[in-house]
Every structure is written in structure tokens, then in C-alpha cells.
N, C-alpha and C. Protein backbone atom coordinates (compact mmCIF):
# COMPACT_ATOMS: atom_id res chain seq x y z
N UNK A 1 27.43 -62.42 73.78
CA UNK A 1 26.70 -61.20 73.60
C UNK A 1 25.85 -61.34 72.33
N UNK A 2 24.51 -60.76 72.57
CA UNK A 2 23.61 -60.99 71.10
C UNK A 2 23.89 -59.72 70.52
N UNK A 3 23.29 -60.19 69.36
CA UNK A 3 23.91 -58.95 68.13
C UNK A 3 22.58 -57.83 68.68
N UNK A 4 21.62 -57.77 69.72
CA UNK A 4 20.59 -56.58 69.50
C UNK A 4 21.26 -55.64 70.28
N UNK A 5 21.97 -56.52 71.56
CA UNK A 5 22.36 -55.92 72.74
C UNK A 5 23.89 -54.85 72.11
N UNK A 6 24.57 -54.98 71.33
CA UNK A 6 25.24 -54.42 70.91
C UNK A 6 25.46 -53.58 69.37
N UNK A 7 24.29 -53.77 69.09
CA UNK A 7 23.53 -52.62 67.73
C UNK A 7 23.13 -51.32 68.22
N UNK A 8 23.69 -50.14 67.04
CA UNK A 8 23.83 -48.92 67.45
C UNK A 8 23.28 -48.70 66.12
N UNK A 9 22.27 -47.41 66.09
CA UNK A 9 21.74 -47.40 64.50
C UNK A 9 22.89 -46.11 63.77
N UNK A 10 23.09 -46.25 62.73
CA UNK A 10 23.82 -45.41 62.11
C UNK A 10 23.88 -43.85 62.42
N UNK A 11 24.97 -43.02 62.59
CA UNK A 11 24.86 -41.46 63.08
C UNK A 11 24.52 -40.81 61.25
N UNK A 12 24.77 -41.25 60.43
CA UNK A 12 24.57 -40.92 58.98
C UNK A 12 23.23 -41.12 58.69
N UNK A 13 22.48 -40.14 57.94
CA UNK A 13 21.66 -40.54 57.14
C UNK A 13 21.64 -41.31 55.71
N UNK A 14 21.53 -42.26 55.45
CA UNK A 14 20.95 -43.20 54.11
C UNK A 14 20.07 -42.30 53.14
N UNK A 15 20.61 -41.53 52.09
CA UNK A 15 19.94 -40.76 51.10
C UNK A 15 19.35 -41.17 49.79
N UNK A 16 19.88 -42.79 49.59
CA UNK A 16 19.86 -43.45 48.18
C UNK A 16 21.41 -42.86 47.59
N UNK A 17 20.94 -43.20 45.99
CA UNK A 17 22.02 -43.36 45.44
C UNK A 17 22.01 -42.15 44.66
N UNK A 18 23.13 -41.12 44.16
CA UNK A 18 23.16 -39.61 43.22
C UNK A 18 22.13 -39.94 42.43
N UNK A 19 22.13 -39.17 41.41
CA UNK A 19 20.98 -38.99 39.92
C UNK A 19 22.51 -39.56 38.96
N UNK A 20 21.87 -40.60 38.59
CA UNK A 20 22.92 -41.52 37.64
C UNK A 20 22.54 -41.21 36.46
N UNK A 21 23.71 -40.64 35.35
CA UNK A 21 23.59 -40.10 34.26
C UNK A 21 24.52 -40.95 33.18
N UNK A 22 24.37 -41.40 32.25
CA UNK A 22 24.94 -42.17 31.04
C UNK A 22 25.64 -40.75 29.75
N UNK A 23 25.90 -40.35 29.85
CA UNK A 23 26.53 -39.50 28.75
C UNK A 23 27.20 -40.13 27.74
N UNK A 24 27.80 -41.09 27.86
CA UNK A 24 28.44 -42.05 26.68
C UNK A 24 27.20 -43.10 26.30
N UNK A 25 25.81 -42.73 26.64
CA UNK A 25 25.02 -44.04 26.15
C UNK A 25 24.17 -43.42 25.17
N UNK A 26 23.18 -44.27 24.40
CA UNK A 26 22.22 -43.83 23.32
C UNK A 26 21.09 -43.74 24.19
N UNK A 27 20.64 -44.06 25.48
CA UNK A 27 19.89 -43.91 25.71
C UNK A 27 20.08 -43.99 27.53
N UNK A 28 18.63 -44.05 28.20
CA UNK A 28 18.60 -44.40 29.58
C UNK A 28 17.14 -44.72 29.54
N UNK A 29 16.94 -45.87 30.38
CA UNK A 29 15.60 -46.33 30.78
C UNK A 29 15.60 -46.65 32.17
N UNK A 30 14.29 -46.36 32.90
CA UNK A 30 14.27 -46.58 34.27
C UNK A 30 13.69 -48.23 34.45
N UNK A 31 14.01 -48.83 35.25
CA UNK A 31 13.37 -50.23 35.52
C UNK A 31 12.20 -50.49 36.36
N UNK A 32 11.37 -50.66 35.89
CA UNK A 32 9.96 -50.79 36.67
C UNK A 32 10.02 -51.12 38.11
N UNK A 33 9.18 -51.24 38.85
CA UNK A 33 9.32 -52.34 40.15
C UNK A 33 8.99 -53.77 40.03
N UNK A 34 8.53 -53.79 39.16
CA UNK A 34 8.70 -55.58 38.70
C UNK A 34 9.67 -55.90 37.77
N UNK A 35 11.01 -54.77 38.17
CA UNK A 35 12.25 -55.15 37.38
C UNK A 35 12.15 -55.27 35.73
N UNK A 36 11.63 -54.78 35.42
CA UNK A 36 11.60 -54.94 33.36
C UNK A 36 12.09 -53.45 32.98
N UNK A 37 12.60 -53.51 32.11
CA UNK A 37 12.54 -52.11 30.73
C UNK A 37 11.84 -52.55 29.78
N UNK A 38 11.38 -51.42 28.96
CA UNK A 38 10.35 -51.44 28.10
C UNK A 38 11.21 -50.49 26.89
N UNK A 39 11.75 -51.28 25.48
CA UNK A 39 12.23 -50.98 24.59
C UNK A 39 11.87 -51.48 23.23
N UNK A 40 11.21 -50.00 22.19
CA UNK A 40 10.55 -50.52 21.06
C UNK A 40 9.77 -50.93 21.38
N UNK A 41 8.28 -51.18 22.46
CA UNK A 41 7.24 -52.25 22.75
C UNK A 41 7.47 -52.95 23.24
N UNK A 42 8.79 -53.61 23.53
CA UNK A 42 9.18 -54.86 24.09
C UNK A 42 9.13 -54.62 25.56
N UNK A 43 8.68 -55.82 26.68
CA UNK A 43 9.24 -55.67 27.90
C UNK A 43 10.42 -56.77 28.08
N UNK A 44 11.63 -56.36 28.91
CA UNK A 44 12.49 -57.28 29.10
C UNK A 44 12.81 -57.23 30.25
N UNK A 45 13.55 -58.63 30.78
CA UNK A 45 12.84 -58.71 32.57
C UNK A 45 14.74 -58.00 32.62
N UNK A 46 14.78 -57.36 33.64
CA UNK A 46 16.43 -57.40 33.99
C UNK A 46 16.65 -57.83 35.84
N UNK A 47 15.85 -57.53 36.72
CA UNK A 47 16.25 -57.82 37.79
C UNK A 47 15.13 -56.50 39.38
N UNK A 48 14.54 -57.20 39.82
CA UNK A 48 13.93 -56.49 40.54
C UNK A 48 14.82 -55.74 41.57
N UNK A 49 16.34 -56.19 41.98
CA UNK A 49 16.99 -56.07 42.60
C UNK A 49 17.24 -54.53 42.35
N UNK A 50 17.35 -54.10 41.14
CA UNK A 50 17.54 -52.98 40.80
C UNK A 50 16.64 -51.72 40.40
N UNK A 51 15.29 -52.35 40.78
CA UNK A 51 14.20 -51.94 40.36
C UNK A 51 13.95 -50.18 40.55
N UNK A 52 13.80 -49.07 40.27
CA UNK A 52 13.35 -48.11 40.34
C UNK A 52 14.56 -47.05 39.92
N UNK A 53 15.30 -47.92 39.29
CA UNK A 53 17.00 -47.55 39.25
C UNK A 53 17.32 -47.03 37.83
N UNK A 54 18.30 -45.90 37.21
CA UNK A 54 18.04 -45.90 35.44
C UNK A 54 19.20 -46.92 35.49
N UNK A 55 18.57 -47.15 34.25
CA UNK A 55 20.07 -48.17 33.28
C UNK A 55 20.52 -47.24 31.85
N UNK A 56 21.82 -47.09 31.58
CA UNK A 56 22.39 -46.90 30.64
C UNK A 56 22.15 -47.85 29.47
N UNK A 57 21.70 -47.32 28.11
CA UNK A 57 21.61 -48.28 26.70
C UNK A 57 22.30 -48.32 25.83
N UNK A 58 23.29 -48.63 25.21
CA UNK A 58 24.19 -48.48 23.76
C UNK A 58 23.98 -49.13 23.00
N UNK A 59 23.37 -48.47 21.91
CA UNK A 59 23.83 -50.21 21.08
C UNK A 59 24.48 -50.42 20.48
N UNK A 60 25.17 -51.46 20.19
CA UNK A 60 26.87 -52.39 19.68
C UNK A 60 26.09 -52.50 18.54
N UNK A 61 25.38 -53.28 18.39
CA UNK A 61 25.20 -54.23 16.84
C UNK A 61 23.94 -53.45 16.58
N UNK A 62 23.64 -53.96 15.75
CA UNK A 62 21.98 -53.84 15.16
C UNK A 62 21.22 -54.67 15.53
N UNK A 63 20.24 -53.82 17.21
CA UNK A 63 19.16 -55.08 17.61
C UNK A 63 19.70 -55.53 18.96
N UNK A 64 21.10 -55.27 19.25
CA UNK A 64 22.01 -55.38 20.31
C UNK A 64 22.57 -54.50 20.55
N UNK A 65 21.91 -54.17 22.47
CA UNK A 65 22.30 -53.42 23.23
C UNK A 65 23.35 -53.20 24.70
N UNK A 66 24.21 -52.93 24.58
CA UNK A 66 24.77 -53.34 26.12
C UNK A 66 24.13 -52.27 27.05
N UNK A 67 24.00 -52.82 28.54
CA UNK A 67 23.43 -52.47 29.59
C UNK A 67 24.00 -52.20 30.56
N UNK A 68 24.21 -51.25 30.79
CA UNK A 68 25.39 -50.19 32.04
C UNK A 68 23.93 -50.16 33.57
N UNK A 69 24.78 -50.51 34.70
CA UNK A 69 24.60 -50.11 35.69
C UNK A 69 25.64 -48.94 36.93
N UNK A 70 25.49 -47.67 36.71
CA UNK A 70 26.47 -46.97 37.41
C UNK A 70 27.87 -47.07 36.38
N UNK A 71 28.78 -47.54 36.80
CA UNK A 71 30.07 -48.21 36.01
C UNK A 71 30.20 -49.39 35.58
N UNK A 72 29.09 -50.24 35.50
CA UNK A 72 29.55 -51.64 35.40
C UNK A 72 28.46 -52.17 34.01
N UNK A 73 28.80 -52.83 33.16
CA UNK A 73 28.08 -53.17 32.06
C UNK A 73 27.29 -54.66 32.39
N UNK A 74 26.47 -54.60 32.31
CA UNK A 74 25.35 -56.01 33.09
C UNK A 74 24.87 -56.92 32.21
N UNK A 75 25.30 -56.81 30.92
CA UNK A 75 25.18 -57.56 29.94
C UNK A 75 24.63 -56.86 28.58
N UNK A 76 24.15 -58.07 27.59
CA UNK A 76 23.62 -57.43 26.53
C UNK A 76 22.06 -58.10 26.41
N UNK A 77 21.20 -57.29 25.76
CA UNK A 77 19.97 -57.45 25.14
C UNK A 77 19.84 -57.32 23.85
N UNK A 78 19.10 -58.70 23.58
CA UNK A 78 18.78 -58.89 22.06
C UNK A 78 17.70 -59.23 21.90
N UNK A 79 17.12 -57.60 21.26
CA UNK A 79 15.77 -57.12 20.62
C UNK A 79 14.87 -58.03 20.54
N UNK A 80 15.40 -59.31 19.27
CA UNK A 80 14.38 -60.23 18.88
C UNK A 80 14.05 -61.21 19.69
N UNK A 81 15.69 -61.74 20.75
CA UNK A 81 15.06 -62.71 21.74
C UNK A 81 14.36 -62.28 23.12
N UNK A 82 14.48 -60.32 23.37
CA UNK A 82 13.60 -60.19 23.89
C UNK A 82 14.37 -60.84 25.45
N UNK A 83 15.85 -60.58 25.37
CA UNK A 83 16.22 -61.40 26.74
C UNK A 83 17.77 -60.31 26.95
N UNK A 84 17.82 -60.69 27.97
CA UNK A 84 19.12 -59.54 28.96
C UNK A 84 20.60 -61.21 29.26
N UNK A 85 21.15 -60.71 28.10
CA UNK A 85 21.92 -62.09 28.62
C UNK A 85 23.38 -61.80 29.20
N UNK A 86 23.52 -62.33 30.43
CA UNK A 86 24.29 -61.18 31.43
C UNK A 86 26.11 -61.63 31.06
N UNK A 87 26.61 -60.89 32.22
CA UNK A 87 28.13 -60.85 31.37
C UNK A 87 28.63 -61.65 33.02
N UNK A 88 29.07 -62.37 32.51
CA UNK A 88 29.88 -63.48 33.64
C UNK A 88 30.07 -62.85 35.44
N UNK A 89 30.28 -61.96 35.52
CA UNK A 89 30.43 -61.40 36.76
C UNK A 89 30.72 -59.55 36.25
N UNK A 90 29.81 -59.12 36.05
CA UNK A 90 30.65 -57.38 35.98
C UNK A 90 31.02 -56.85 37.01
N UNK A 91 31.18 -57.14 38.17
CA UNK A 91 32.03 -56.70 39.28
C UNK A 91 33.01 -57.07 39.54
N UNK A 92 33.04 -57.94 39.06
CA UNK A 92 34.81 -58.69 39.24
C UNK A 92 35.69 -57.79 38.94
N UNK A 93 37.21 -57.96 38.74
CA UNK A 93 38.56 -57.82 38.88
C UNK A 93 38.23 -56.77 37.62
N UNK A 94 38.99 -55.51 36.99
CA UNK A 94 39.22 -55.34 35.67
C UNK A 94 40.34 -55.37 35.53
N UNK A 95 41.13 -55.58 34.31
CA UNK A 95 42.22 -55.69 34.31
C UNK A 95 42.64 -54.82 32.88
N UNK A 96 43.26 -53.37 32.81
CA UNK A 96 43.55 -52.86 31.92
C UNK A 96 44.92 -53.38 30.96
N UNK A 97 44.54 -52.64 29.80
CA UNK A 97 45.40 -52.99 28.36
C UNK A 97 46.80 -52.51 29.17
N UNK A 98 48.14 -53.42 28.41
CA UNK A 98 48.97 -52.89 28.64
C UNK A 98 49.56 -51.97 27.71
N UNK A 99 50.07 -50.58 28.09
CA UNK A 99 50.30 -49.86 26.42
C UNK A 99 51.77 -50.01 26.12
């Protein structure tokens, strides 16, 4: 059997994704469609994949920012190198503190 002959289109409508809000961040920026944010003048590429999407901003250090998608932190950006340097897998496993 081919996969057309037995495709049924969804009874749900596809709405996108809620209005994603950062409340624990210093900031929020939306990502272009050629995937960049634009911070201080700077453009920095992060991923077209996510393009039209906000991202959450904090910054840790001075000049260094971590980068929230929804729940998941996507790495950090640093100002001067002007680069998104990502975090090994943020979807993977989490594994909480033991108290």
C-alpha cells in the first residue's frame, strides 16, 4: 500500500505556536527570516529554522548572553565574537539536583 492511498489530512487545525513570553529574561528579540537577531547593532546568525519566532535574552556575564527557546536554553552569545555558541544538545535528558 502507498503512503497517498492511505493519507487522511488532519481533523485539527494547525494554529502555530502560543505568544511565547520570557518573564525570567532581560530581554526578548524576534529572529528575522534570514534567522539573525540584532543586539546593540550587532547581527548574529542563530538559525532560520526558527525564524519569525521570539527568543528569550539573559545575560550571565558581561557581554554574555544565554538564549532561551520556549523552555530550552540554545546556547550563549558573545557580544564581541558576535557568534551564538550552542549548548551540546538542549533537548536532551535533564537531570535534576538531588536535595
Amino acid at each position: 500500500m502507498r503512503a497517498a492511498e492511505i493519507y487522511r489530512p488532519a481533523s485539527r487545525i494547525y494554529r502555530g505556536l502560543p505568544e511565547i513570553e520570557y518573564p525570567m529574561h532581560d530581554r526578548d528579540v524576534l529572529v528575522t527570516a534570514c534567522g539573525r537577531i540584532c543586539m546593540h547593532r550587532r547581527k548574529i546568525n542563530i538559525s532560520t529554522v526558527i525564524a519569525g519566532q521570539r527568543l528569550g535574552l539573559k545575560e550571565v556575564e558581561d557581554g554574555i548572553w544565554v538564549v532561551t527557546f520556549m523552555a530550552y536554553d540554545l546556547g550563549y552569545i558573545d557580544l564581541e565574537q558576535k557568534t551564538l555558541q550552542p549548548i551540546d544538545n538542549p533537548f536532551g535528558t535533564r537531570v535534576s539536583p538531588m536535595s
